[in-house]
Protein backbone atom coordinates (compact mmCIF):
# COMPACT_ATOMS: atom_id res chain seq x y z
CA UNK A 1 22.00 -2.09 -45.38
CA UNK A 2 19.78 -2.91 -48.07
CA UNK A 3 21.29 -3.93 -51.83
CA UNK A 4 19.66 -0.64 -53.47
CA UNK A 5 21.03 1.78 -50.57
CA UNK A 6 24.88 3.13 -50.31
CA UNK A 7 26.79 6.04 -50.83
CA UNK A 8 26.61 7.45 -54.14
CA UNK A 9 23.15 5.61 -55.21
CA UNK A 10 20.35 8.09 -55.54
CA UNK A 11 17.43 7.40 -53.01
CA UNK A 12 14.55 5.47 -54.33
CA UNK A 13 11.15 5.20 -52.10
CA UNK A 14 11.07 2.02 -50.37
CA UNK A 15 7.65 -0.49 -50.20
CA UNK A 16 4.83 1.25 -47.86
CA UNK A 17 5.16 0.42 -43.99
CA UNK A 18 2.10 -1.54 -42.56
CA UNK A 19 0.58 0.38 -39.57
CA UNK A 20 0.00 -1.00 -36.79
CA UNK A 21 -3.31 -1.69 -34.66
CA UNK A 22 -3.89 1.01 -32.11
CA UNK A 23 -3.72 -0.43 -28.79
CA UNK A 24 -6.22 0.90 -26.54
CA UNK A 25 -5.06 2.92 -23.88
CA UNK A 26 -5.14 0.81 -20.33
CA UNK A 27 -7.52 2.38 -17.85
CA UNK A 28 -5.83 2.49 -14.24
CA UNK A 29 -7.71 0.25 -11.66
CA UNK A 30 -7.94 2.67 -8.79
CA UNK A 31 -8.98 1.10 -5.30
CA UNK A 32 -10.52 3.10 -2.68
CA UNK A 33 -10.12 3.25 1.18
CA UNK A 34 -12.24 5.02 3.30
CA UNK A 35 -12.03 5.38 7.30
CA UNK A 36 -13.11 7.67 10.00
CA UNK A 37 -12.98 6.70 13.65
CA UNK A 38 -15.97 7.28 15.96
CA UNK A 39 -19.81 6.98 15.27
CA UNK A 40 -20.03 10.74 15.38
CA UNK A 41 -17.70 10.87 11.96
CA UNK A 42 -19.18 11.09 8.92
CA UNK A 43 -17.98 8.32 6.46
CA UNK A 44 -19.84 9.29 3.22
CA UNK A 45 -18.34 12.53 2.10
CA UNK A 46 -15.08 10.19 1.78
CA UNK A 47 -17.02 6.94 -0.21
CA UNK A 48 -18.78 10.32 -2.34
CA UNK A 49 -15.44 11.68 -3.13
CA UNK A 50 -13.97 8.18 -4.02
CA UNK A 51 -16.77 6.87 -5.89
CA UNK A 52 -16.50 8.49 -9.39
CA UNK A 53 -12.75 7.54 -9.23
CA UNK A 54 -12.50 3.97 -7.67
CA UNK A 55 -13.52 0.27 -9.40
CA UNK A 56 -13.46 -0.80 -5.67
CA UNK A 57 -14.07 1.42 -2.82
CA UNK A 58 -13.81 -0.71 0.91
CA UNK A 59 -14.75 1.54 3.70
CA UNK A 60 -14.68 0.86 7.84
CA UNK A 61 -15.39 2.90 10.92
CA UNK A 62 -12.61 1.58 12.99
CA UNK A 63 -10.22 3.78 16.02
CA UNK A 64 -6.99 4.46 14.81
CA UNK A 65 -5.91 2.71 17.89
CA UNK A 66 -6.67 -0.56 16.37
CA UNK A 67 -4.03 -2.29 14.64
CA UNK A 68 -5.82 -4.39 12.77
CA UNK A 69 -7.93 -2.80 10.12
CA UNK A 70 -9.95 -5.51 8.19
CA UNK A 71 -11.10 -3.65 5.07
CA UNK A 72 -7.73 -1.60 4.89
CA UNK A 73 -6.42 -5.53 4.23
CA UNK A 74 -8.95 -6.56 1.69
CA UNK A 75 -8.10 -3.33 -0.35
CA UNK A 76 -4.41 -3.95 -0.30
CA UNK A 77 -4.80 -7.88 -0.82
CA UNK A 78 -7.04 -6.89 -4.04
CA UNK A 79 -4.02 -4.15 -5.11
CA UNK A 80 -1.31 -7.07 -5.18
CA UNK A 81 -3.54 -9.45 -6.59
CA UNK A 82 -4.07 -6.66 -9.37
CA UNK A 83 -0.52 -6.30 -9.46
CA UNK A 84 0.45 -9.39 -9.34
CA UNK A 85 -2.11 -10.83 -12.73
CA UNK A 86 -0.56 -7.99 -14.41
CA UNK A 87 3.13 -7.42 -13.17
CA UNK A 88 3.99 -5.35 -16.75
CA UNK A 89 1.08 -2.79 -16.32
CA UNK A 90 2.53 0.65 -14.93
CA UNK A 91 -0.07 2.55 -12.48
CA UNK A 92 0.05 6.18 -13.37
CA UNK A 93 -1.90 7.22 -9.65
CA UNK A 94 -1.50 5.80 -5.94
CA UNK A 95 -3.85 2.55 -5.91
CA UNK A 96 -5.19 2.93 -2.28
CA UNK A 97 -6.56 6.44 -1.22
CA UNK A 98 -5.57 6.44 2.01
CA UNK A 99 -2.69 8.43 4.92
CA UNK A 100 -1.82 4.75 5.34
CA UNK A 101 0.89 3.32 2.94
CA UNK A 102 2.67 -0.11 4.21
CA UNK A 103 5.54 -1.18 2.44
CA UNK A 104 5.10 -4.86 2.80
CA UNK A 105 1.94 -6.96 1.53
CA UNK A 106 0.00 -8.28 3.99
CA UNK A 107 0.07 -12.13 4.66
């Protein structure tokens, strides 16, 4: 407690506080993930729909049946490598726009 401060001391004003800087809100980095299956799909109504949104939008025409999804990868390497630069930074959204969510980073 400060010398001038204490019970029975009238209150005096104390020196003015410095403010401090406003710190810019962050902008979220939002990655986008577009995929439809056969030739007869229609894959830009999806990129349209993601593009005012996304920094990064990685898009594939690929059967569900395959297991191995090539862009789906590069989207989610580019999310941990976000992630990882900047481990403090909160995301306030879902970074991939996608039905497909893994819970481990691919190697």
């Amino acid at each position: 407690m400060p010398e001038d401060r204490g019970p029975g001391r009238p209150w005096k004003q104390g020196p003015p506080v410095e403010a401090l800087p406003a710190v810019a809100a962050a902008k979220p980095i939002r990655i986008g993930y577009a995929r439809c299956s056969t030739a007869q799909q229609e894959l830009q109504n999806q990129l349209d729909a993601l593009e005012p949104v996304c920094k990064r939008i990685f898009s594939e025409k690929i059967s569900t049946r395959v297991k191995t999804r090539p862009e789906l990868e590069k989207a989610l390497k580019l999310a941990y490598d976000i992630k990882e630069a900047a481990p403090t930074r909160r995301s306030s959204s879902p970074s991939t726009s996608s039905s497909a969510s893994p819970a481990t980073p691919p190697s």
